[in-house]
PDB file of N, CA and C in Angstrom:
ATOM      1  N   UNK A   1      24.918 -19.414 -81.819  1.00  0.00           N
ATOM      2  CA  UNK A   1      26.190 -19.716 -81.196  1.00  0.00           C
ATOM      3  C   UNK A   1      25.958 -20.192 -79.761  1.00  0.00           C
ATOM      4  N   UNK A   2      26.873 -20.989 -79.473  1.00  0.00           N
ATOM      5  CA  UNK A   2      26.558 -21.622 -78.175  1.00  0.00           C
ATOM      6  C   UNK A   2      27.171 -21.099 -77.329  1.00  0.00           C
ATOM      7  N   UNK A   3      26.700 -20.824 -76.085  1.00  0.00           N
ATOM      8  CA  UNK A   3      27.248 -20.036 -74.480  1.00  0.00           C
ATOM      9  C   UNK A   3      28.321 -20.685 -74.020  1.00  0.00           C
ATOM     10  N   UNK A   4      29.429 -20.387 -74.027  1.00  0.00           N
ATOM     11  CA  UNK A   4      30.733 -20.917 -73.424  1.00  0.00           C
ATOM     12  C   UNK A   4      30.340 -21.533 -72.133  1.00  0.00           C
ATOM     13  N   UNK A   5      29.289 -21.024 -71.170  1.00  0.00           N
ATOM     14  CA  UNK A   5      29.455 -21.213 -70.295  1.00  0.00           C
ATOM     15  C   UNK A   5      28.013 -22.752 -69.985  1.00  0.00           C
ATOM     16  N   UNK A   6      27.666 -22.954 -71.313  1.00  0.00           N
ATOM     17  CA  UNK A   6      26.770 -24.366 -71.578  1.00  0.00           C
ATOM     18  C   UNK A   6      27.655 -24.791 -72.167  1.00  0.00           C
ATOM     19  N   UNK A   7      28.818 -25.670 -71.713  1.00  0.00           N
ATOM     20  CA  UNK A   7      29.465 -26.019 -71.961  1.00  0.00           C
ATOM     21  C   UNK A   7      29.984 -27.051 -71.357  1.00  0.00           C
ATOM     22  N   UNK A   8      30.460 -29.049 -71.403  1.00  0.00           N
ATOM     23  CA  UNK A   8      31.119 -29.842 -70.490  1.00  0.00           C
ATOM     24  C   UNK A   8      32.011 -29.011 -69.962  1.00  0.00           C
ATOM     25  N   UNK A   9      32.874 -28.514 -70.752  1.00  0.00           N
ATOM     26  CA  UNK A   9      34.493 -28.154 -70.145  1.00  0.00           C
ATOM     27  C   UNK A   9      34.264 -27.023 -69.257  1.00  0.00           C
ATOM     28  N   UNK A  10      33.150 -26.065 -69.106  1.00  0.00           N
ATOM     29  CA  UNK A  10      32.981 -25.344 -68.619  1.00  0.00           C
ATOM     30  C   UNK A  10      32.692 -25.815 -66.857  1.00  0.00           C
ATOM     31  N   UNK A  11      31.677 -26.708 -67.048  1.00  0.00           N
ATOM     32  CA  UNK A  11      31.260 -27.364 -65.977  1.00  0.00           C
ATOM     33  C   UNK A  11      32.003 -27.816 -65.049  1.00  0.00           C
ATOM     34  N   UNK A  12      32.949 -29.053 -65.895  1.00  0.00           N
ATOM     35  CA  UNK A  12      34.097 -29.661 -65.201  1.00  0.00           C
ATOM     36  C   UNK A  12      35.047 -28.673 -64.501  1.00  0.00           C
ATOM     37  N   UNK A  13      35.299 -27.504 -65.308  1.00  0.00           N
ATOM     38  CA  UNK A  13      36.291 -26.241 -64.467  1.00  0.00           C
ATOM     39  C   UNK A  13      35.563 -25.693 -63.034  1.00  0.00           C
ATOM     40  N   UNK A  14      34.079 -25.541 -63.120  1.00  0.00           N
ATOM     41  CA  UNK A  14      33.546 -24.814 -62.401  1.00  0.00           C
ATOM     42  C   UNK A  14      33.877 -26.323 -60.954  1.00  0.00           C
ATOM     43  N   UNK A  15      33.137 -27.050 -61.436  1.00  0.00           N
ATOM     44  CA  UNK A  15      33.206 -28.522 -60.339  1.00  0.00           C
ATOM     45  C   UNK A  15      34.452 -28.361 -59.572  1.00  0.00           C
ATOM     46  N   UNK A  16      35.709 -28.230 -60.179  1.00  0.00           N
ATOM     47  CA  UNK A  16      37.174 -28.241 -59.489  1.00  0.00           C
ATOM     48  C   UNK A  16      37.174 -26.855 -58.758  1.00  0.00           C
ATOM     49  N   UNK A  17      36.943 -25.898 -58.958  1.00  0.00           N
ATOM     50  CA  UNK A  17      36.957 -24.662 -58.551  1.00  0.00           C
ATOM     51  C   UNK A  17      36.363 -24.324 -57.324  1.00  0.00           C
ATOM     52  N   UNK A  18      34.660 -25.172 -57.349  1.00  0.00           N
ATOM     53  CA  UNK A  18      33.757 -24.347 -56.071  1.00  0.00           C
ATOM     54  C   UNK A  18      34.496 -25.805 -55.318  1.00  0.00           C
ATOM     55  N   UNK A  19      34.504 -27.288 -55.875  1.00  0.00           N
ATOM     56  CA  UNK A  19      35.461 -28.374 -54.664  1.00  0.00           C
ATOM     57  C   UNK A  19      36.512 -27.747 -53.897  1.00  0.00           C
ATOM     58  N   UNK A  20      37.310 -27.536 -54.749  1.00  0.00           N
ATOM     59  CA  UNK A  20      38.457 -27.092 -53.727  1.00  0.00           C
ATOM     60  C   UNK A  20      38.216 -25.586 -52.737  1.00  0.00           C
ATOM     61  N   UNK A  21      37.317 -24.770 -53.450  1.00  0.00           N
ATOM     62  CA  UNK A  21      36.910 -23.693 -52.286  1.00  0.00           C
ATOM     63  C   UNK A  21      36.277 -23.942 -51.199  1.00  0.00           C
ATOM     64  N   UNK A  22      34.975 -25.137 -51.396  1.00  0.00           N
ATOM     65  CA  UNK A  22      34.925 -26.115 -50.211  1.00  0.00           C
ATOM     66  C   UNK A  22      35.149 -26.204 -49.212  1.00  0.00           C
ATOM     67  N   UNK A  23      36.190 -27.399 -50.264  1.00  0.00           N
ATOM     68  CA  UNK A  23      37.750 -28.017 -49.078  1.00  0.00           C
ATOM     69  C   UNK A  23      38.400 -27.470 -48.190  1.00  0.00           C
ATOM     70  N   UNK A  24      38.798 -26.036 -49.165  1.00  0.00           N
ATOM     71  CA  UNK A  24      39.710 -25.133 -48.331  1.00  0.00           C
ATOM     72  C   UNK A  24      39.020 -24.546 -47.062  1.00  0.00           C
ATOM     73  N   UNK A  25      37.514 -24.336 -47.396  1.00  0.00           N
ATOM     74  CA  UNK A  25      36.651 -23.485 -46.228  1.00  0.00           C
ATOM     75  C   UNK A  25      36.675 -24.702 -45.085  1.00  0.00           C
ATOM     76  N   UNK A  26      36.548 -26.123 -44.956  1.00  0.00           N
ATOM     77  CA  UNK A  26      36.436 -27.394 -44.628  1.00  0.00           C
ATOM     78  C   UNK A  26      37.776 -27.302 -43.396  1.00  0.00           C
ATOM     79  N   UNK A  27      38.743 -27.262 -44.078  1.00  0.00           N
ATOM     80  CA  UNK A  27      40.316 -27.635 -43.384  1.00  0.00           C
ATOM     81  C   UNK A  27      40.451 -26.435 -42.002  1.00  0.00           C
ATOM     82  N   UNK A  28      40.092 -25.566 -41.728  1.00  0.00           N
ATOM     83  CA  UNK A  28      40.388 -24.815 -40.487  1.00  0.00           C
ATOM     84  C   UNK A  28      39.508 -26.120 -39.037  1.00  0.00           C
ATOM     85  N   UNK A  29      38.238 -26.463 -39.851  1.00  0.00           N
ATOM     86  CA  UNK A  29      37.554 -26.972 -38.717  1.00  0.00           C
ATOM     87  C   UNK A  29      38.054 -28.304 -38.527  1.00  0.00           C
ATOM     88  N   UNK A  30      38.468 -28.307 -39.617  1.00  0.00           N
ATOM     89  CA  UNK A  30      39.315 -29.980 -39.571  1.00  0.00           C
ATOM     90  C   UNK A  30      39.996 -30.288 -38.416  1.00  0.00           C
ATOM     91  N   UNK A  31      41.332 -29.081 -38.485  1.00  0.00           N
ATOM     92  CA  UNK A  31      41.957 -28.915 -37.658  1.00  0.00           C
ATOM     93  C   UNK A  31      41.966 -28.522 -36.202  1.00  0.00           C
ATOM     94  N   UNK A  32      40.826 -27.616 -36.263  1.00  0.00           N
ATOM     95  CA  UNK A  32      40.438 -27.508 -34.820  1.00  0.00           C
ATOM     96  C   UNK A  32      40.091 -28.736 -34.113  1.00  0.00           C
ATOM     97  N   UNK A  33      39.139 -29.511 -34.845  1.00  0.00           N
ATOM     98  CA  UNK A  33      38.891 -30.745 -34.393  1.00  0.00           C
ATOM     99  C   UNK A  33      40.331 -31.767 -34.165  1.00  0.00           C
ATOM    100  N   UNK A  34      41.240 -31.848 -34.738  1.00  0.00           N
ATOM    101  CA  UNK A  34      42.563 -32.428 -34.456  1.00  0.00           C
ATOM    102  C   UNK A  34      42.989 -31.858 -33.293  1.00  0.00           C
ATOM    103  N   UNK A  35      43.248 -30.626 -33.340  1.00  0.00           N
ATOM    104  CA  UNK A  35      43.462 -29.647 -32.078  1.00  0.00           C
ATOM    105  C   UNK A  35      43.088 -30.110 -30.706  1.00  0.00           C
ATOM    106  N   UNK A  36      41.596 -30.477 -30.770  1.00  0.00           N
ATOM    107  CA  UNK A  36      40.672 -30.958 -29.512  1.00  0.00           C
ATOM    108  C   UNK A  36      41.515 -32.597 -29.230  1.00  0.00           C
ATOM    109  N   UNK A  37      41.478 -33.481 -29.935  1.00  0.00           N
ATOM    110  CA  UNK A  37      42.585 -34.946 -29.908  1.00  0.00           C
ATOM    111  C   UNK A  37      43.348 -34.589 -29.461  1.00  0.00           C
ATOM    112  N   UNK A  38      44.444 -33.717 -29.722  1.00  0.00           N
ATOM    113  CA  UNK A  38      45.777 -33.780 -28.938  1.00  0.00           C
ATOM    114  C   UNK A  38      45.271 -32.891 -27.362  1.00  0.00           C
ATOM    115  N   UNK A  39      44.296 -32.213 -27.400  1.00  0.00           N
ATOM    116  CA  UNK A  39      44.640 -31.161 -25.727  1.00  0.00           C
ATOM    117  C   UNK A  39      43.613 -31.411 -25.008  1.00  0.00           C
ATOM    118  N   UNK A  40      42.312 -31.738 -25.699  1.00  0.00           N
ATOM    119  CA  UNK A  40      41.146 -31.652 -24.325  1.00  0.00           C
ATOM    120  C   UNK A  40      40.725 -32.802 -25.343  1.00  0.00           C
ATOM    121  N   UNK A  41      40.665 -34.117 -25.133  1.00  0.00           N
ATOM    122  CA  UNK A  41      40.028 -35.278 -25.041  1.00  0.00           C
ATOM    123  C   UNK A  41      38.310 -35.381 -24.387  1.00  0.00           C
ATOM    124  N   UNK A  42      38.266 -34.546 -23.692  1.00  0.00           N
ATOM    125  CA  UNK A  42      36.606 -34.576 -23.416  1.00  0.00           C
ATOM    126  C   UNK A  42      35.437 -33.464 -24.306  1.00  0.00           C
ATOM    127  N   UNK A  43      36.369 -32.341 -24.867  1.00  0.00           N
ATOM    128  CA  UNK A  43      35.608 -32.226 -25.924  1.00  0.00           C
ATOM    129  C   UNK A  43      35.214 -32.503 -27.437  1.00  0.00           C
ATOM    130  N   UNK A  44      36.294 -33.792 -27.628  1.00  0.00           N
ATOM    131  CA  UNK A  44      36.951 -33.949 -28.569  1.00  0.00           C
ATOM    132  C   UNK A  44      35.422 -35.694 -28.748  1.00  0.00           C
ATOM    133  N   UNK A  45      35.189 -36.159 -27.498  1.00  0.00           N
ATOM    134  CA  UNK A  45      34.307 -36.867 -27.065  1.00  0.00           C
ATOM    135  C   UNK A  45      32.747 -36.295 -27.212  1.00  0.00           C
ATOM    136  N   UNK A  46      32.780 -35.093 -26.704  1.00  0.00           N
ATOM    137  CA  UNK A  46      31.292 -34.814 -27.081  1.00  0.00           C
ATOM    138  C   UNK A  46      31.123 -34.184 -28.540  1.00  0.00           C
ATOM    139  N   UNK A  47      32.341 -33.890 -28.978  1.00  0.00           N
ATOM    140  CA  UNK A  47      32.324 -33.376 -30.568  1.00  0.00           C
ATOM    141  C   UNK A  47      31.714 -34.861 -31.427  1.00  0.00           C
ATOM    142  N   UNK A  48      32.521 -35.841 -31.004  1.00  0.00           N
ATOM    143  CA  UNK A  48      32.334 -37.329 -31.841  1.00  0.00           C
ATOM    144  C   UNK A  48      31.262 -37.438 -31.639  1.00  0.00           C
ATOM    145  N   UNK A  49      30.286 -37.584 -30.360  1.00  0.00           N
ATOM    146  CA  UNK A  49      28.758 -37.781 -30.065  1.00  0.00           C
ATOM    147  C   UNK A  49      28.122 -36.960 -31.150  1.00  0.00           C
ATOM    148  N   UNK A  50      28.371 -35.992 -31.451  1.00  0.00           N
ATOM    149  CA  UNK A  50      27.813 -34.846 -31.988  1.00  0.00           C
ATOM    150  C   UNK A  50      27.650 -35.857 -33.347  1.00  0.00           C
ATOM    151  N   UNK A  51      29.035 -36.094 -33.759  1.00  0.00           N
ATOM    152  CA  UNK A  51      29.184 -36.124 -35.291  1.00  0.00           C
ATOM    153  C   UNK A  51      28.627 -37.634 -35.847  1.00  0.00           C
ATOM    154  N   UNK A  52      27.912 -37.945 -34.575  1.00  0.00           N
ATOM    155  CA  UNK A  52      26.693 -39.416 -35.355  1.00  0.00           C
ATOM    156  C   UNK A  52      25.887 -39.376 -35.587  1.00  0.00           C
ATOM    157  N   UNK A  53      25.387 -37.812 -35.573  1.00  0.00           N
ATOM    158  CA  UNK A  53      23.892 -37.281 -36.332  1.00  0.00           C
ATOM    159  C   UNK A  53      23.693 -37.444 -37.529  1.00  0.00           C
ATOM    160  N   UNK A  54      22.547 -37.667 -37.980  1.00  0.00           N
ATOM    161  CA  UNK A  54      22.671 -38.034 -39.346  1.00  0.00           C
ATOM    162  C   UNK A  54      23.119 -36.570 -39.903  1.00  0.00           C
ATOM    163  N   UNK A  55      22.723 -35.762 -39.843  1.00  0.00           N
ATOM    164  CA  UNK A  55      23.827 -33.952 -40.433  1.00  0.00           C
ATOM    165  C   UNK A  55      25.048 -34.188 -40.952  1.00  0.00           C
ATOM    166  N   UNK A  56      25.427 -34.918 -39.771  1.00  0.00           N
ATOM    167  CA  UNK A  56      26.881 -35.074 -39.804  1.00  0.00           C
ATOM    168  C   UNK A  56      27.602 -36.300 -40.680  1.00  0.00           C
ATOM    169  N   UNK A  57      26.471 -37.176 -40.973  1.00  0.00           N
ATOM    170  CA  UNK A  57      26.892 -38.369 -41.610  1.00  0.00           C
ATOM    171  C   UNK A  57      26.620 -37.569 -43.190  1.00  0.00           C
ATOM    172  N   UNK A  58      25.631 -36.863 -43.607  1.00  0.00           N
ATOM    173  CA  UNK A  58      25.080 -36.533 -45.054  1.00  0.00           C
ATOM    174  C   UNK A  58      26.287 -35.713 -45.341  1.00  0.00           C
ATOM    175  N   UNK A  59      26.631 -34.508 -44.004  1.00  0.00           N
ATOM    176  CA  UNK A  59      28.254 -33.703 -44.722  1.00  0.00           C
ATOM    177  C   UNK A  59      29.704 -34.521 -44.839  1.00  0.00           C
ATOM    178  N   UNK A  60      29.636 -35.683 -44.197  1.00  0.00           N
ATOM    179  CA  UNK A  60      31.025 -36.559 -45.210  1.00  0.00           C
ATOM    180  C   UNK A  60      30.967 -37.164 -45.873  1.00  0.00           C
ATOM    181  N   UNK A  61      29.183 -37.649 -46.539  1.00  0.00           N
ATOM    182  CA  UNK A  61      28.707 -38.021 -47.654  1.00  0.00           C
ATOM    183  C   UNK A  61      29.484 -37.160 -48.493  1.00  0.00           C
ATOM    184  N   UNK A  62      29.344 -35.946 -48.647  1.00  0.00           N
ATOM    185  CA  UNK A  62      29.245 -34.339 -49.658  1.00  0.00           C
ATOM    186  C   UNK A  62      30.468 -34.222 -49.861  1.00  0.00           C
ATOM    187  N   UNK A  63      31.151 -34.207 -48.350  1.00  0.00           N
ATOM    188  CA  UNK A  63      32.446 -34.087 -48.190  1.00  0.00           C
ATOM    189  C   UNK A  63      33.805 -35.237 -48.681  1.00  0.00           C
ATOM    190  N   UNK A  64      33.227 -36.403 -49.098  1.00  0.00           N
ATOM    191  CA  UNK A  64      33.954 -37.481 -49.614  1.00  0.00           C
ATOM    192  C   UNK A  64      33.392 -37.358 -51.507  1.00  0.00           C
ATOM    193  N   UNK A  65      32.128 -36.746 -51.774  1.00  0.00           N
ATOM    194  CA  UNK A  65      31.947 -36.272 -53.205  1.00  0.00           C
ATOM    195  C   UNK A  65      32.644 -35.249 -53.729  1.00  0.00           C
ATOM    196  N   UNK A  66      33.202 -33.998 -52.597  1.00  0.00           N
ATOM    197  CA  UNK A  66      33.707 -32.979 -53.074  1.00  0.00           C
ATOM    198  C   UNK A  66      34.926 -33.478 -53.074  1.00  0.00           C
ATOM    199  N   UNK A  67      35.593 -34.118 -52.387  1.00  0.00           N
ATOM    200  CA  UNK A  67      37.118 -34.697 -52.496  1.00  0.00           C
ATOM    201  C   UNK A  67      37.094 -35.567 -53.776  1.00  0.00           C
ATOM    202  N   UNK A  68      36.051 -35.950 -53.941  1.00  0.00           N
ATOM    203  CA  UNK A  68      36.594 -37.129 -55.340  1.00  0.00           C
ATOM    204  C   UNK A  68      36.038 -36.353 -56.764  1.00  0.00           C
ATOM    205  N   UNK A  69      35.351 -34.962 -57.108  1.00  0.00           N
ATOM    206  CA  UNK A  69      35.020 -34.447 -57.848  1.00  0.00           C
ATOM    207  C   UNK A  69      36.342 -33.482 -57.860  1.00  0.00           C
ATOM    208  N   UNK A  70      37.200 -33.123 -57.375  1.00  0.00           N
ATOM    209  CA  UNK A  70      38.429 -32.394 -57.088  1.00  0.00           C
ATOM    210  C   UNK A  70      39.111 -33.142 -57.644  1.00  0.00           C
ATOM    211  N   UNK A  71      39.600 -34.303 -57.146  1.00  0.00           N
ATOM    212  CA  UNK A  71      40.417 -35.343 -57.761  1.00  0.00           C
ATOM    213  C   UNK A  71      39.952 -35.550 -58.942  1.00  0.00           C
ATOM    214  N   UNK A  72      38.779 -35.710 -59.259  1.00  0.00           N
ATOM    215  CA  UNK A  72      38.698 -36.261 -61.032  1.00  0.00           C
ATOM    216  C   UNK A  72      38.915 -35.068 -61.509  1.00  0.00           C
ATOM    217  N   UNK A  73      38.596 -34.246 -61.520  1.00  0.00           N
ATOM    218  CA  UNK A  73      39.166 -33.204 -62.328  1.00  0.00           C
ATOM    219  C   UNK A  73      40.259 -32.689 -62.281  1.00  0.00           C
ATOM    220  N   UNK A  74      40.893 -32.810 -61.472  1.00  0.00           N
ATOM    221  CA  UNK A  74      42.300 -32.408 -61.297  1.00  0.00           C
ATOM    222  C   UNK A  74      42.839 -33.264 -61.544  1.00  0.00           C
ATOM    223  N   UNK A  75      42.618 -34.339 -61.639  1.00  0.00           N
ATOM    224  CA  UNK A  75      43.732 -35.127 -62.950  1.00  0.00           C
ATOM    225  C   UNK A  75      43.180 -35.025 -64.346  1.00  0.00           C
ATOM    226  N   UNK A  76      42.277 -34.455 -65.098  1.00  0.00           N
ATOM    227  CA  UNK A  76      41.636 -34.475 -65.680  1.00  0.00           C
ATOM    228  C   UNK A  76      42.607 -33.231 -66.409  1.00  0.00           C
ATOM    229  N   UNK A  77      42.706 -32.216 -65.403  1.00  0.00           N
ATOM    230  CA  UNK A  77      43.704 -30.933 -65.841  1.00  0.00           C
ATOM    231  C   UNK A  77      45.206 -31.461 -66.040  1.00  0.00           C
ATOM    232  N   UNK A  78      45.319 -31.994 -65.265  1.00  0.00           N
ATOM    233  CA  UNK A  78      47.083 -32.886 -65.421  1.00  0.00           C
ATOM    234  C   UNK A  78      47.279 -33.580 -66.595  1.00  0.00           C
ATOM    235  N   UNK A  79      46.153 -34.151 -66.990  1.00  0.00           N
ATOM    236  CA  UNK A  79      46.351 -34.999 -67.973  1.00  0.00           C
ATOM    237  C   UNK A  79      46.682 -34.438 -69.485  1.00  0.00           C
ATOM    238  N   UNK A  80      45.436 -33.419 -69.653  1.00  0.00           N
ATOM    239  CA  UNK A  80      45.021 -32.378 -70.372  1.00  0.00           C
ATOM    240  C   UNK A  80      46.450 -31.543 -70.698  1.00  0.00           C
ATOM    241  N   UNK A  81      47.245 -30.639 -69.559  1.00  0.00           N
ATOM    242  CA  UNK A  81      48.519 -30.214 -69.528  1.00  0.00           C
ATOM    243  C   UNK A  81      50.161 -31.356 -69.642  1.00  0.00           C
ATOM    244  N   UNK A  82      49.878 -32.456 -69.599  1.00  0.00           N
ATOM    245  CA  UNK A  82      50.891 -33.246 -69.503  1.00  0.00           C
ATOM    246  C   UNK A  82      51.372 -34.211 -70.695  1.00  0.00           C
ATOM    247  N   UNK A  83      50.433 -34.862 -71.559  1.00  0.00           N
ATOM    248  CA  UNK A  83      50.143 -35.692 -72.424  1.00  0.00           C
ATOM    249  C   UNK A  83      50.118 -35.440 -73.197  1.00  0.00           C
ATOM    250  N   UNK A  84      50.577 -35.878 -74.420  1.00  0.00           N
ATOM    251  CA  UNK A  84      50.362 -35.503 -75.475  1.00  0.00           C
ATOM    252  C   UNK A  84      49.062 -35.844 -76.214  1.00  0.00           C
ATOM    253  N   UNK A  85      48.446 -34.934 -77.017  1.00  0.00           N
ATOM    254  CA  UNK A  85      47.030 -35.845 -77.605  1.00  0.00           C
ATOM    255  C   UNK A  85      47.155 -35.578 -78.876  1.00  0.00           C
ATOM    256  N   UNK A  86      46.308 -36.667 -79.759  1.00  0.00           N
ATOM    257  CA  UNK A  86      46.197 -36.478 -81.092  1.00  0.00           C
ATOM    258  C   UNK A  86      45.066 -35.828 -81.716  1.00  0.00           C
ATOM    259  N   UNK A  87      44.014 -36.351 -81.118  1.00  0.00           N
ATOM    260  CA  UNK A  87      42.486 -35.507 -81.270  1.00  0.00           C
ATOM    261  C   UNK A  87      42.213 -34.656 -79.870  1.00  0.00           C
ATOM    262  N   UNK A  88      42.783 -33.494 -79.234  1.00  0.00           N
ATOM    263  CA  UNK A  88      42.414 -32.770 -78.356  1.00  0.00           C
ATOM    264  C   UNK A  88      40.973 -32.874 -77.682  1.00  0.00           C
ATOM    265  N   UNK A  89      40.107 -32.680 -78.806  1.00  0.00           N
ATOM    266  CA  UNK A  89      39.053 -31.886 -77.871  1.00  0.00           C
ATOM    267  C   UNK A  89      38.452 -33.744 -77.613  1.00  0.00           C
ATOM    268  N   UNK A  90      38.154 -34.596 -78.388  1.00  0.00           N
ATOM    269  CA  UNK A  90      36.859 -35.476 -77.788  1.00  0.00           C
ATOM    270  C   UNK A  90      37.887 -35.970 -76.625  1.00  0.00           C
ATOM    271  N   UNK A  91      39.426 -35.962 -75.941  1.00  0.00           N
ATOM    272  CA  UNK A  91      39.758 -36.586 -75.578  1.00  0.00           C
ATOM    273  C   UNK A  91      40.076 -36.124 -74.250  1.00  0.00           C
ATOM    274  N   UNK A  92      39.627 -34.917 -74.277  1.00  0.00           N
ATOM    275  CA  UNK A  92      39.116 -34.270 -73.135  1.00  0.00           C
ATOM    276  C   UNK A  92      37.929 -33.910 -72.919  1.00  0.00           C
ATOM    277  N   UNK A  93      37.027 -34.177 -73.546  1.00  0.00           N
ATOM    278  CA  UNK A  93      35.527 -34.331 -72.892  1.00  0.00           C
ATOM    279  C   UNK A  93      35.082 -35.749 -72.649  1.00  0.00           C
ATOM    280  N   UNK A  94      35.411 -36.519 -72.789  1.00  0.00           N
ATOM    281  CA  UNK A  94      35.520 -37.751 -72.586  1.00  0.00           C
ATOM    282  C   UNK A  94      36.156 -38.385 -70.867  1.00  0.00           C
ATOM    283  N   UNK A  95      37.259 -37.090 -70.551  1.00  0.00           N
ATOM    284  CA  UNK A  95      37.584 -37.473 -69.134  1.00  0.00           C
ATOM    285  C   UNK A  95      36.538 -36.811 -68.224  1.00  0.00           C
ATOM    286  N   UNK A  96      35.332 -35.624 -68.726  1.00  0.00           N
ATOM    287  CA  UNK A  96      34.988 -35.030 -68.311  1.00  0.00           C
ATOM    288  C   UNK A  96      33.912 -36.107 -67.513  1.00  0.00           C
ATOM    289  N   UNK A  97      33.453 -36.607 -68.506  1.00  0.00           N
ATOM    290  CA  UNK A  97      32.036 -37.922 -68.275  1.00  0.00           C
ATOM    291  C   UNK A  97      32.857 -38.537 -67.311  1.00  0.00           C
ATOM    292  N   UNK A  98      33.840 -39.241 -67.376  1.00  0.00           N
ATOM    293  CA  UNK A  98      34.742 -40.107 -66.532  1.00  0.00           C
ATOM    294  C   UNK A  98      35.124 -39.787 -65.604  1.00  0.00           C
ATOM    295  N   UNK A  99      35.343 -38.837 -65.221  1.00  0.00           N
ATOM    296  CA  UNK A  99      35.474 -37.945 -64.015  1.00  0.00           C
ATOM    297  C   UNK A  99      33.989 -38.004 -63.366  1.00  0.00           C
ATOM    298  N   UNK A 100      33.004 -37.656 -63.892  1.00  0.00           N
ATOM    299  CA  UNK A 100      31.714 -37.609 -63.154  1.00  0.00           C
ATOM    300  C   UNK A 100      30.964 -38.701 -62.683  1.00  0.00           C
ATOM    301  N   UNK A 101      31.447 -39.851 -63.224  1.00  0.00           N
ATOM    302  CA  UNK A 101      31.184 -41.091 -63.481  1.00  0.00           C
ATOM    303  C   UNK A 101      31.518 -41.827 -62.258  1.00  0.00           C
ATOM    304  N   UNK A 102      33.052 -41.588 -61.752  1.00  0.00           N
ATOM    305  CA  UNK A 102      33.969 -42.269 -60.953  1.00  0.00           C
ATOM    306  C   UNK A 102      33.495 -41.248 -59.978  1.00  0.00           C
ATOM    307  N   UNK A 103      33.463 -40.386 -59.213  1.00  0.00           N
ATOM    308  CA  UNK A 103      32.963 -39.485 -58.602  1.00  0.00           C
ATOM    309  C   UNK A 103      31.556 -39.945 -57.967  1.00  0.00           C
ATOM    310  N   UNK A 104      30.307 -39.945 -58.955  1.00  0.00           N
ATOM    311  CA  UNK A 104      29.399 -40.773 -58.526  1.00  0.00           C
ATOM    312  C   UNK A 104      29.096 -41.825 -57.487  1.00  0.00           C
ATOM    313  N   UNK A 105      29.952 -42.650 -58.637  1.00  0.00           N
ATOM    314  CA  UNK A 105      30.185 -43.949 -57.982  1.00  0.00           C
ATOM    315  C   UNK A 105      30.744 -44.218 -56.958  1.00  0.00           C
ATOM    316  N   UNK A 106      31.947 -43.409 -56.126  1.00  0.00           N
ATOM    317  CA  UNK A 106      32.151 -43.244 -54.739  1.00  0.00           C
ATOM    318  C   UNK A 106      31.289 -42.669 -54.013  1.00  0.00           C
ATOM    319  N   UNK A 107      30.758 -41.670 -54.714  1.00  0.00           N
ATOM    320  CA  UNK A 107      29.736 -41.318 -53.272  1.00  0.00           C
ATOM    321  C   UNK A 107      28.539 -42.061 -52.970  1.00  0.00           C
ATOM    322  N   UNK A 108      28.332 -43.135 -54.313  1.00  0.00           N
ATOM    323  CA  UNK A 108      27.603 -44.480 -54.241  1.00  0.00           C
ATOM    324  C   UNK A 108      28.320 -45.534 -52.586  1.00  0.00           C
ATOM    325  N   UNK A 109      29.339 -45.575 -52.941  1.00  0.00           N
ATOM    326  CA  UNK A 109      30.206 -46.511 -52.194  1.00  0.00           C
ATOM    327  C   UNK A 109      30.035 -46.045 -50.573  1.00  0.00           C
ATOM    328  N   UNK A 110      30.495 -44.959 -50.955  1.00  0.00           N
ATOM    329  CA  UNK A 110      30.543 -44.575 -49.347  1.00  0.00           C
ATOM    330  C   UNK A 110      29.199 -44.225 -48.613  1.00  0.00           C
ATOM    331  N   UNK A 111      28.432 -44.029 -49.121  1.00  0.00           N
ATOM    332  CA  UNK A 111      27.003 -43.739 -48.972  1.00  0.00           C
ATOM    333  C   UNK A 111      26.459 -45.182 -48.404  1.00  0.00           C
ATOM    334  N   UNK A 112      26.884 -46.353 -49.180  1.00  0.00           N
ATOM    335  CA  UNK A 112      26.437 -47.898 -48.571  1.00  0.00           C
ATOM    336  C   UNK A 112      27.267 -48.100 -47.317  1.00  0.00           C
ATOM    337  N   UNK A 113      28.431 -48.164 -47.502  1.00  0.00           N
ATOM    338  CA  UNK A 113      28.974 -47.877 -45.986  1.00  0.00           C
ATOM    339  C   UNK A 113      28.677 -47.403 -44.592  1.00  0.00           C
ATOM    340  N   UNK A 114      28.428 -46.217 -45.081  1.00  0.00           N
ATOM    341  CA  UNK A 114      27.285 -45.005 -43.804  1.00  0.00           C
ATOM    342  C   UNK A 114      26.156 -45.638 -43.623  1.00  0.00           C
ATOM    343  N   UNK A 115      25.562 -46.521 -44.630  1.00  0.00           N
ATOM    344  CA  UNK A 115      24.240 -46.754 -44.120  1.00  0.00           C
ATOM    345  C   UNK A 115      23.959 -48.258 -43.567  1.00  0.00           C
ATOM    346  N   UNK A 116      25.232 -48.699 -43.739  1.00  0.00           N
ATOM    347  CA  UNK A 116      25.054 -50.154 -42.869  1.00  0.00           C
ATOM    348  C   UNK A 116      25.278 -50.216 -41.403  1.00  0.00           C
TER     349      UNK A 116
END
């Protein structure tokens, strides 16, 4: 018998789950950094210096993969809950690949971007 947890659908759940825990850990510093823009402009300046390290370029690499691995799967769940299907299961493992696929391929995209 096979391990529920060797499983696509398993995977794809886990992917949406640790993304958005991430994200969520992500958004306080976000904001602090917004914080610094609106009140002190000069640390808000040596923060930006900061953030042309390559460190800093590889975590919005990660950080533009975890946003688009969130998104594919979370429409992936919408779809899954919203739609009607005729063959259930291949037609949700099928968004699973597609989801990972499109995901990829942005952090392909944005990755050429950063490096020009």
């Amino acid at each position: 018998m096979k391990s529920p947890r060797n499983h696509k659908a398993y995977w794809a759940f886990l992917g949406h789950r640790l993304s958005g825990l991430a994200l969520g850990i992500f958004l306080p510093a976000h904001f602090y950094v917004l914080g610094l823009a609106l009140e002190q402009s000069q640390r808000l300046d040596g923060f930006l210096k900061l953030a042309e390290m390559g460190a800093f370029k590889f975590g919005e690499w990660g950080l533009v993969i975890l946003l688009s691995i969130h998104m594919c799967f979370g429409l992936r769940l919408l779809a899954m809950e919203l739609l009607p299907w005729s063959t259930t299961r291949d037609a949700r493992l099928s968004w699973i690949t597609w989801g990972g696929i499109v995901s990829f391929v942005i952090g392909l995209v944005f990755a050429a971007r950063v490096v020009q």
